[in-house]
Structures are given as C-alpha cells and as structure tokens.
N, C-alpha and C. Protein backbone atom coordinates (compact mmCIF):
# COMPACT_ATOMS: atom_id res chain seq x y z
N UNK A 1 40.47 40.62 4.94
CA UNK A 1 40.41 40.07 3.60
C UNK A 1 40.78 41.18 2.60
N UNK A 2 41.70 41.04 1.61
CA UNK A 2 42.43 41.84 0.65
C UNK A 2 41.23 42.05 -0.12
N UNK A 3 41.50 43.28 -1.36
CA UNK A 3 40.19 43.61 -2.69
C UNK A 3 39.92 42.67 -3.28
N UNK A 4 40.91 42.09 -3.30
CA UNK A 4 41.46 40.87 -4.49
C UNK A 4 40.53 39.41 -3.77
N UNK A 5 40.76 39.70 -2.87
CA UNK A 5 40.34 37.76 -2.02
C UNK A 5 38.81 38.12 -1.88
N UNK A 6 38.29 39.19 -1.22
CA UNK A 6 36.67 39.86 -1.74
C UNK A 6 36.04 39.74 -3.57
N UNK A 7 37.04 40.11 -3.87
CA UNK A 7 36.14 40.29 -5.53
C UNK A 7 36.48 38.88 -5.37
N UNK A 8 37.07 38.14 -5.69
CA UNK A 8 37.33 36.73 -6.08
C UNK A 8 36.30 35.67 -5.50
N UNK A 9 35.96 36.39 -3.90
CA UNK A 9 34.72 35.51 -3.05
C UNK A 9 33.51 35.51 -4.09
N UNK A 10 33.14 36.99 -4.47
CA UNK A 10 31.83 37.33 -4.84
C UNK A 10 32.19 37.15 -6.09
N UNK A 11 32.70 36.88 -7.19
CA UNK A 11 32.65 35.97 -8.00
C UNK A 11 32.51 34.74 -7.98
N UNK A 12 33.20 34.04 -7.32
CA UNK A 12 33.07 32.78 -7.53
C UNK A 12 31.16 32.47 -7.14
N UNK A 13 30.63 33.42 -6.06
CA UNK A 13 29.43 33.19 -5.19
C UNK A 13 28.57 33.71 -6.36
N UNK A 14 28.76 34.36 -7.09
CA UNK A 14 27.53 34.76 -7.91
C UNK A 14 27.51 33.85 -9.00
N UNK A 15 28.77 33.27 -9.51
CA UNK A 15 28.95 32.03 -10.88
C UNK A 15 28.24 31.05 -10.30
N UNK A 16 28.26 30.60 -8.76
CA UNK A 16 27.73 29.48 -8.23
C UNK A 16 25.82 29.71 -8.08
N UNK A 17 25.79 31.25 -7.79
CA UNK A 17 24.48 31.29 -7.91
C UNK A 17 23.30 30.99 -9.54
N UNK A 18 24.32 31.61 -10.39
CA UNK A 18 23.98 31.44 -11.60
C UNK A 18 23.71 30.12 -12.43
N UNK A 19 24.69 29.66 -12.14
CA UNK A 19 24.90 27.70 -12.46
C UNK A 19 23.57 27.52 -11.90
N UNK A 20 23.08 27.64 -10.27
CA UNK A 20 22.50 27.27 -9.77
C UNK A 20 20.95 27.58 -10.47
N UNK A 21 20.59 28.40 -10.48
CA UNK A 21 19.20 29.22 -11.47
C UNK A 21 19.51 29.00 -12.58
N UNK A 22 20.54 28.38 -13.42
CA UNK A 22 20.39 27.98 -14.81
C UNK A 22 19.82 26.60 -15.06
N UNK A 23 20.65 25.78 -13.84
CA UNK A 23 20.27 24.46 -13.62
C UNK A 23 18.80 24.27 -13.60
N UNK A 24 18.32 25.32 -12.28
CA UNK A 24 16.89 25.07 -11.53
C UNK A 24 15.41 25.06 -12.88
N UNK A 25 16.17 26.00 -13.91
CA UNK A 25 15.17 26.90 -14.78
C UNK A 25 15.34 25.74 -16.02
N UNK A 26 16.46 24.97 -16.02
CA UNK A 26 16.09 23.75 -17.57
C UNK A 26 15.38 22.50 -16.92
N UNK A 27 15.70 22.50 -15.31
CA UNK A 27 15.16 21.25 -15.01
C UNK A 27 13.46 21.59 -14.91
N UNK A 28 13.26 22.54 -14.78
CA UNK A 28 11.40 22.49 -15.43
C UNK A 28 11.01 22.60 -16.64
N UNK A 29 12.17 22.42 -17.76
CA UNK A 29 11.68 21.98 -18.98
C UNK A 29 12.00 21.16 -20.12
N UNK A 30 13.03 20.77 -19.38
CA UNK A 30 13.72 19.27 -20.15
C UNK A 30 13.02 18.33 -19.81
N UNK A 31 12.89 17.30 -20.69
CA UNK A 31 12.34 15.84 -20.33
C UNK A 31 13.51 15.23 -20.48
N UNK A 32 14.28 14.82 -19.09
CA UNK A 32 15.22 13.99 -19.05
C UNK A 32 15.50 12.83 -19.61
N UNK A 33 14.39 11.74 -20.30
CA UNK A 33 14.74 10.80 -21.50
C UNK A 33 15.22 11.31 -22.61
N UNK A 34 14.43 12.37 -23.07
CA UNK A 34 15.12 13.17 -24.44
C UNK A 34 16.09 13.73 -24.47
N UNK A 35 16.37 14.23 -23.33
CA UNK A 35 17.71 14.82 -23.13
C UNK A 35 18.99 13.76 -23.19
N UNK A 36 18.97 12.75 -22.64
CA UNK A 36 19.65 11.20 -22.60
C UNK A 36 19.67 11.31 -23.82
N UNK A 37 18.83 10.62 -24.77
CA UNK A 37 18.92 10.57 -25.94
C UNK A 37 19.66 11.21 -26.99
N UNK A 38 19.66 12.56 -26.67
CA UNK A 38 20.27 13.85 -27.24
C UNK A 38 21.54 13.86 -27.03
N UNK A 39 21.61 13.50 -25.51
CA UNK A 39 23.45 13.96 -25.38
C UNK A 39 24.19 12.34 -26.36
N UNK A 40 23.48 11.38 -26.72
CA UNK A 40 23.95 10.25 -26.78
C UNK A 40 24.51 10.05 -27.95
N UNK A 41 23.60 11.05 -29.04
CA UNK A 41 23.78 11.49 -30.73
C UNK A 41 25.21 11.64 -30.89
N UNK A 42 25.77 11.53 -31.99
CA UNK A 42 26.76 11.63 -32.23
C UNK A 42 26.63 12.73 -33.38
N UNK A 43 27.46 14.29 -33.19
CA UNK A 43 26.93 15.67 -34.10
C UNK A 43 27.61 14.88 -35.34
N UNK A 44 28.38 14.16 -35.42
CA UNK A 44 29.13 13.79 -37.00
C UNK A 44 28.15 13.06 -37.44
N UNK A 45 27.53 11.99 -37.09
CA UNK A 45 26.63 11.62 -37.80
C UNK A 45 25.33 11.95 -37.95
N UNK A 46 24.96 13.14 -37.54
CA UNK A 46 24.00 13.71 -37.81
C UNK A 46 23.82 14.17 -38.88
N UNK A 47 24.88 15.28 -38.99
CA UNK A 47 25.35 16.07 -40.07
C UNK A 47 25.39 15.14 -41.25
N UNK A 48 26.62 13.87 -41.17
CA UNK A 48 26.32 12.79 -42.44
C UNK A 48 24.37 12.71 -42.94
N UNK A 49 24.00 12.38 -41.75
CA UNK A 49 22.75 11.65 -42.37
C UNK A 49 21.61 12.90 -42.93
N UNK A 50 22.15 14.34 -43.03
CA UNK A 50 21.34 15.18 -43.34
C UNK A 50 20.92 16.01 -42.36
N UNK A 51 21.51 15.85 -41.19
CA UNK A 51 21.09 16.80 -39.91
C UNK A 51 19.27 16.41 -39.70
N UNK A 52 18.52 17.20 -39.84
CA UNK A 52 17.30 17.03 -39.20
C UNK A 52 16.97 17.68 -37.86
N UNK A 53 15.64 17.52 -37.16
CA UNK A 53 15.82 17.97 -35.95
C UNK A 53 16.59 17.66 -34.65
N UNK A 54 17.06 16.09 -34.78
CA UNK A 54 17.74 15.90 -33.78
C UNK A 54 18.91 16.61 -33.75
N UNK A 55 19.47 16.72 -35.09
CA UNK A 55 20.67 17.74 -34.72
C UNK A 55 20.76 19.03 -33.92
N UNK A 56 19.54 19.65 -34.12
CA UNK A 56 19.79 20.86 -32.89
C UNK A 56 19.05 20.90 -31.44
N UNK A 57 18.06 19.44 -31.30
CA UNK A 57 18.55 18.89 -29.89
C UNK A 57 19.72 18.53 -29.42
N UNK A 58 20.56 18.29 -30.16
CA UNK A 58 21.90 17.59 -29.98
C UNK A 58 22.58 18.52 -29.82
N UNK A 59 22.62 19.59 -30.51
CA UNK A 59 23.29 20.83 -30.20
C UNK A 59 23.05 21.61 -28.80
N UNK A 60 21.86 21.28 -28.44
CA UNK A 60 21.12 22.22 -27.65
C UNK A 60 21.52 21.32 -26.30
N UNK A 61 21.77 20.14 -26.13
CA UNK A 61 21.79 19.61 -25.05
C UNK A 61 23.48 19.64 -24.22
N UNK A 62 24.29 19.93 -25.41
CA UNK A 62 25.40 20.12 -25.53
C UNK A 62 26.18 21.39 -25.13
N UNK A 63 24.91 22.31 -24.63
CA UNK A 63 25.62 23.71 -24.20
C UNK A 63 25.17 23.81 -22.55
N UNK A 64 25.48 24.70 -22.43
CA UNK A 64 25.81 25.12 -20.51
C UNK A 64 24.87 25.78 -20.35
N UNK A 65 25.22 26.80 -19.32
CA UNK A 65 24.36 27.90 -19.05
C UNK A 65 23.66 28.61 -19.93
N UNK A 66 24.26 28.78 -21.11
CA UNK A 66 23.97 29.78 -22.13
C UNK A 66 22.38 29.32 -22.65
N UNK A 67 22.40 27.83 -22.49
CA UNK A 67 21.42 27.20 -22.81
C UNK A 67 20.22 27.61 -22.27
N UNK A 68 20.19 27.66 -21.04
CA UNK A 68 19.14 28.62 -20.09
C UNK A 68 18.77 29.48 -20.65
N UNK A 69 19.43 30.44 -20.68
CA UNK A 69 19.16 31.94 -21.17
C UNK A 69 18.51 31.83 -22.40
N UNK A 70 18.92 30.63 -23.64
CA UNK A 70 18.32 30.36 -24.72
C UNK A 70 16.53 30.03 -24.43
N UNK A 71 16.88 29.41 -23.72
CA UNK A 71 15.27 28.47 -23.96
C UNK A 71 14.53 29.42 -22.76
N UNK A 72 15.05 30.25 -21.77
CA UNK A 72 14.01 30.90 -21.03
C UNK A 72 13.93 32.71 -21.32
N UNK A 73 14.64 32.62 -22.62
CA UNK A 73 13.91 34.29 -23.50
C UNK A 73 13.59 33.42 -24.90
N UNK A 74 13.15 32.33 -25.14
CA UNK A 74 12.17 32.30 -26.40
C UNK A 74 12.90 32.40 -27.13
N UNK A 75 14.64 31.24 -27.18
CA UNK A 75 15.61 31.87 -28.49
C UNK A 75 15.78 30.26 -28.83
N UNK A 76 16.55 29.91 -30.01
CA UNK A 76 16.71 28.71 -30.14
C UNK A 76 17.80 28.87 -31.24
N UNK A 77 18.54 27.89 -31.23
CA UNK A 77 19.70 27.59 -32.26
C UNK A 77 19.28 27.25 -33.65
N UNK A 78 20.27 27.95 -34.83
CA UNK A 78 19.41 27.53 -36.08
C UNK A 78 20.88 26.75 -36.67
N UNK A 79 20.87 25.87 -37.28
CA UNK A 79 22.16 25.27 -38.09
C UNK A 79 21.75 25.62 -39.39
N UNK A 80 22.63 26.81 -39.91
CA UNK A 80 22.68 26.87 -41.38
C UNK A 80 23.60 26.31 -42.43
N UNK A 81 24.70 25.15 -41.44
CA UNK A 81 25.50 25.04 -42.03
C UNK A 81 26.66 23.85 -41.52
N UNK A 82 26.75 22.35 -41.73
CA UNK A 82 27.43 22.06 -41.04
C UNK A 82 28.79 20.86 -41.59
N UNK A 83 29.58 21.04 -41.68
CA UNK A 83 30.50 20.41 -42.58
C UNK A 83 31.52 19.30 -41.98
N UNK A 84 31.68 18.10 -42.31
CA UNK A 84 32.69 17.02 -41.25
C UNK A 84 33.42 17.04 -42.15
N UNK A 85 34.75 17.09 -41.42
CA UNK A 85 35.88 17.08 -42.01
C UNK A 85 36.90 16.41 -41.18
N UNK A 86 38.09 15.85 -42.08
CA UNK A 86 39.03 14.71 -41.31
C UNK A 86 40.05 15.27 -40.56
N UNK A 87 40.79 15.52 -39.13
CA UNK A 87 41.43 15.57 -38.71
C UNK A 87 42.81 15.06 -39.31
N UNK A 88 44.26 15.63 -38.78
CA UNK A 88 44.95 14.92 -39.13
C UNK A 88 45.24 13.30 -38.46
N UNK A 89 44.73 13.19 -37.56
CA UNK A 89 45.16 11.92 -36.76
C UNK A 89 43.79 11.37 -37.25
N UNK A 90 43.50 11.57 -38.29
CA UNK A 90 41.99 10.58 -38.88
C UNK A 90 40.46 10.86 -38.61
N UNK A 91 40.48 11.50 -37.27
CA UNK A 91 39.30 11.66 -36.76
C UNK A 91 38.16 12.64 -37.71
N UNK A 92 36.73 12.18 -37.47
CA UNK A 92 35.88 13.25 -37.97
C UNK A 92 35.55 14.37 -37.29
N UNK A 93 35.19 15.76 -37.50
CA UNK A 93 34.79 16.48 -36.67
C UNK A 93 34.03 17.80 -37.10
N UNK A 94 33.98 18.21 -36.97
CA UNK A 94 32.16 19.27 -37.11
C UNK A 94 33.07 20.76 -37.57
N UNK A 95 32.42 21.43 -38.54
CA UNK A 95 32.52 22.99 -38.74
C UNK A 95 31.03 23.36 -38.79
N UNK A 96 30.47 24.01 -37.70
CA UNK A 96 29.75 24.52 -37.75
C UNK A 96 28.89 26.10 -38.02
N UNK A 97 28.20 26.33 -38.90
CA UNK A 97 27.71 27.76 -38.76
C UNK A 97 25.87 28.10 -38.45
N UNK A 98 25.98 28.35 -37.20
CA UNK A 98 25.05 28.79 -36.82
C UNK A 98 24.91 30.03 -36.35
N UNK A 99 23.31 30.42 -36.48
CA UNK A 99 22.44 31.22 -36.16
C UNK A 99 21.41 31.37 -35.31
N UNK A 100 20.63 32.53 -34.63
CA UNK A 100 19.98 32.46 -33.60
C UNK A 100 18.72 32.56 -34.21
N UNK A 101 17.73 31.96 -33.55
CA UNK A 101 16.22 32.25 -33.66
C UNK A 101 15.43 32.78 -33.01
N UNK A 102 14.00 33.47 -32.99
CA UNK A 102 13.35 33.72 -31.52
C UNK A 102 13.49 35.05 -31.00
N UNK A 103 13.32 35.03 -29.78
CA UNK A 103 13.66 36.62 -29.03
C UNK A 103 15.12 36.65 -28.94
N UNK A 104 16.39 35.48 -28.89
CA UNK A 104 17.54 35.53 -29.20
C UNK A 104 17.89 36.65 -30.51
N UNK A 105 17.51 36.88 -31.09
CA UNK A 105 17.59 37.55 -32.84
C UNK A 105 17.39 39.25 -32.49
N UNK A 106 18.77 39.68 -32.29
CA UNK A 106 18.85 41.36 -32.27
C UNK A 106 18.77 41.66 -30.20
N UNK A 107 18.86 40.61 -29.76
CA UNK A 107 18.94 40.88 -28.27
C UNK A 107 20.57 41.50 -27.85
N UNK A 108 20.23 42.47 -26.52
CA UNK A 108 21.50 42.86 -26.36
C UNK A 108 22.47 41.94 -25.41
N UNK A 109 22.00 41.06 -25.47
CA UNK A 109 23.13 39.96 -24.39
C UNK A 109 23.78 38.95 -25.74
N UNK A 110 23.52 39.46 -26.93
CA UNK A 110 23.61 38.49 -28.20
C UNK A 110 25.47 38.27 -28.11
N UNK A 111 26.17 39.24 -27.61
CA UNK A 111 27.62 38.87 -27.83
C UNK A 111 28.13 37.98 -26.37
N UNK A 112 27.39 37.68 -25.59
CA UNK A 112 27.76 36.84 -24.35
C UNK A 112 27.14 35.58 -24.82
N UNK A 113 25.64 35.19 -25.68
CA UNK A 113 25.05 34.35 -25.67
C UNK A 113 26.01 33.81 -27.18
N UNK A 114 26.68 34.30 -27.78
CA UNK A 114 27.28 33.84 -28.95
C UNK A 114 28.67 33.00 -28.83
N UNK A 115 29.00 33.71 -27.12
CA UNK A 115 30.45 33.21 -26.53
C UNK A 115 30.16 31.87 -25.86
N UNK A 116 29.11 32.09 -25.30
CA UNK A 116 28.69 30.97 -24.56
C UNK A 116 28.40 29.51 -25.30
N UNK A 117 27.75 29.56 -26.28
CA UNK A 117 27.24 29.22 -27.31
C UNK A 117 28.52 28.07 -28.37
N UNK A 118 29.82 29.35 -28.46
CA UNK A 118 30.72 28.82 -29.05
C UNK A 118 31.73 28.22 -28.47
N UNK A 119 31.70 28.48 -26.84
CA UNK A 119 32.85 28.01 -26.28
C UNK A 119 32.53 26.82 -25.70
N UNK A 120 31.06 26.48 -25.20
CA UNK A 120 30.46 24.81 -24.72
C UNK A 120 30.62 24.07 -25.84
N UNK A 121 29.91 24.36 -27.19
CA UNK A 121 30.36 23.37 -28.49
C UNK A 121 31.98 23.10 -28.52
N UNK A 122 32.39 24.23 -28.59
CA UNK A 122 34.62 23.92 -28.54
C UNK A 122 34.50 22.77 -27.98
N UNK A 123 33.92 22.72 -26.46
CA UNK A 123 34.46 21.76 -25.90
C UNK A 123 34.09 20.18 -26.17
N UNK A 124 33.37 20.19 -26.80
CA UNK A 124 32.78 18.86 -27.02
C UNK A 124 33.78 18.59 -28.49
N UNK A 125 34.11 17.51 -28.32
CA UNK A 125 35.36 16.36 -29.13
C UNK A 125 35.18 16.77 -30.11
N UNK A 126 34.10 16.67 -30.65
CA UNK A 126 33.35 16.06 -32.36
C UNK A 126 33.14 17.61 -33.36
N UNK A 127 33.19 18.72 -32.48
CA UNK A 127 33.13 20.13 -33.01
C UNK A 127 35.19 20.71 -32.76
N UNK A 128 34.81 20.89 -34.44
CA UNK A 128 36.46 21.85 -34.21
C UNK A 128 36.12 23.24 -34.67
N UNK A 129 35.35 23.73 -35.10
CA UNK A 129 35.11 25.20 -35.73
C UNK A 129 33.57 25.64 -35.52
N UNK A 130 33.25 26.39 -35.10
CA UNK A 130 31.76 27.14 -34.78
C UNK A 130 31.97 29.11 -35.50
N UNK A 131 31.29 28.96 -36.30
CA UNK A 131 30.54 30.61 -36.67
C UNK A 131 29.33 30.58 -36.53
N UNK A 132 29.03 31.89 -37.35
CA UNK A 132 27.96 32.34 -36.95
C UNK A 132 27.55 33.05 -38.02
N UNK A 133 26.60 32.99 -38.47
CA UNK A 133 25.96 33.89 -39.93
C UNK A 133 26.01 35.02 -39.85
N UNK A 134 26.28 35.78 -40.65
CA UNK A 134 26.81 37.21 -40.54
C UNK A 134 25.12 37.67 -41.20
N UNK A 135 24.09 36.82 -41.91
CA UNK A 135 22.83 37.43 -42.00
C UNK A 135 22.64 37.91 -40.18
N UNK A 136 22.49 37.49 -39.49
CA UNK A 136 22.09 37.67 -38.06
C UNK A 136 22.49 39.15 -37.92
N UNK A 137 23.69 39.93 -38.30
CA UNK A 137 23.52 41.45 -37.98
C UNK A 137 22.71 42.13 -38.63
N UNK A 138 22.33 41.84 -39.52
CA UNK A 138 21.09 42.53 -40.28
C UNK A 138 20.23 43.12 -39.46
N UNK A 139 19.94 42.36 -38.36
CA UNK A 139 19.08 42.79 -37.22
C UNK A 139 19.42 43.60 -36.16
N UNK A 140 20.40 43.99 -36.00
CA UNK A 140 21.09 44.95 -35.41
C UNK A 140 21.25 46.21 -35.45
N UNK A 141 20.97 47.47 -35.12
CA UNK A 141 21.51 48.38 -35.57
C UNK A 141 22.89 48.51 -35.70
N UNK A 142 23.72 49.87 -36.56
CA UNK A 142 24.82 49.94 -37.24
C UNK A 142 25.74 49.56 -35.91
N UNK A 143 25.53 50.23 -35.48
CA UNK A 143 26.59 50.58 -33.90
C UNK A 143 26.37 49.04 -33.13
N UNK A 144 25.33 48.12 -32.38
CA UNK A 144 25.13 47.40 -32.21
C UNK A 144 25.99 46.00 -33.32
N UNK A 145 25.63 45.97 -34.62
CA UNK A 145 26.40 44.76 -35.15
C UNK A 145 28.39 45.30 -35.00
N UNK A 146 28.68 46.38 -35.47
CA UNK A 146 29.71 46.95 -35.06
C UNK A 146 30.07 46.19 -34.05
N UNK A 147 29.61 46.36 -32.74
CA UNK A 147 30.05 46.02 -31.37
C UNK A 147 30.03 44.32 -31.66
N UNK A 148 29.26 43.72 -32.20
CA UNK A 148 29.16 42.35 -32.19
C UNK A 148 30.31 42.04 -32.76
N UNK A 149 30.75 42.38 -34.10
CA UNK A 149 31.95 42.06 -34.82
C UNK A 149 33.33 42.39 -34.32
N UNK A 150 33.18 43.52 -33.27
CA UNK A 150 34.80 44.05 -33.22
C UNK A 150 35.11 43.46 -31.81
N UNK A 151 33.97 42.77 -30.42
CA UNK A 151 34.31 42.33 -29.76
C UNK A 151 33.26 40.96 -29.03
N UNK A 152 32.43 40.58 -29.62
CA UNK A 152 32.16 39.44 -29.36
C UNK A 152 33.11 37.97 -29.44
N UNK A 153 34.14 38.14 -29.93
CA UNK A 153 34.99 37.63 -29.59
C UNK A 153 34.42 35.76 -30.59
N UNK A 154 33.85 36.37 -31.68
CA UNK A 154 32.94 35.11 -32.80
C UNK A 154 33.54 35.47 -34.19
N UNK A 155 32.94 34.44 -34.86
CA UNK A 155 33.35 34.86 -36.42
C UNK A 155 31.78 34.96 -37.14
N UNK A 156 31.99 35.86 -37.66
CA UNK A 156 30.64 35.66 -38.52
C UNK A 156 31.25 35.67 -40.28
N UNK A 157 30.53 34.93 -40.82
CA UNK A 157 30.68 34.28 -42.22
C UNK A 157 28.91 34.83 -42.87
C-alpha cells in the first residue's frame, strides 16, 4: 500500500470514527420530537416572524458534527442578526450573523468550530450568507483573534 492509499485509509477511518462519537454523543441529548420539529421550521420564516427561540433550535438542528462539539463543551449559537433577502430567481433566503456563547467564547478550536458552523448552514437552501460578530474577538488574545481573522477562513462584521 502506497503513503498516499495509507494516509487516505486513516483518514477516511478516523472521519468515520468521529461522525460516529458525534452521532453517539447528540443521541443522548436530543429529544428526537423536538428535533423533528426543528428541522421542519422554515429559517425564513422565522426570521420574518421575529426569530425567537425556535430560531436557534432551528439553527442548531441544522448543523453536523460541529454541533456535537457545541453542545458537549457547554457552547451554543447566538443570532445577532438575521436578514431575508430576495434571490434573483425570486426566492427568499437568510444572511446571517452569528455568535458563540458558553465555553464556545475564546476556545481554541473556535476557527474549526466557526468553519463547521458556516459551512453546514451554506448548505441548507434557505441560508445564502453566514458571519460572525467581530465583538466575539474581544475575547481572544491579540495573536489568537489575529489567527481567527487571517485564517479561519469566516467573515467577521
């Protein structure tokens, strides 16, 4: 087996392990009706009707792995900000700016959990734009928000 066909095994085997312990670790704390419920929301009309809390169940049910890591270090999503706007082919769709809460706030996995975060929302229809509050480096030291801004690979506003 080549370097290449090895690293590629043990990647794929550790992404599969991870999925796997991300999965294992929400299914002891989701209540699967609420969760139904949540994925069922529609984020545009949330936002219309004033957001509220369902909106960041709705948000929250809507992310991947990253989600794990959220809810099992004590972090949670904050919406400071969320704007629908018309596509050109008519459609509505989400600009969002959020922020972290919790033990999430000044953690050093904050530029993986921000990618994660922004790239599961991308994928969902109804979101076309995701930031991120640029109050959130405040909590950072100099060198630390530095690193967040020049390669977390996010926008902060």
């Amino acid at each position: 087996m080549a370097d290449d066909d090895l690293t590629d095994s043990y990647a794929q085997e550790v992404a599969a392990s991870m999925s796997a312990e991300a999965e294992s670790r929400m299914a002891e704390v989701v209540n699967p009706a609420e969760e139904a419920r949540f994925a069922s929301l529609s984020l545009v009309e949330l936002v219309l009707a004033g957001g509220g809390p369902d909106l960041v169940g709705a948000i929250m049910v809507r992310l991947g792995e990253v989600r794990a890591a959220l809810v099992g270090h004590g972090g949670a999503v904050v919406v400071d900000y969320g704007k629908v706007i018309t596509r050109q082919n008519g459609s509505q769709s989400l600009e969002l700016q959020l922020n972290l809460d919790g033990a999430c706030v000044a953690c050093g996995a904050a530029p993986g959990t921000l990618q994660g975060i922004q790239n599961d929302l991308l994928m969902d229809k109804e979101v076309s734009a995701v930031t991120f509050s640029a109050t959130m480096l405040d909590y950072f030291d100099d060198l630390t928000a530095e690193f967040l801004q020049s390669h977390a690979n996010v926008t902060f506003v």
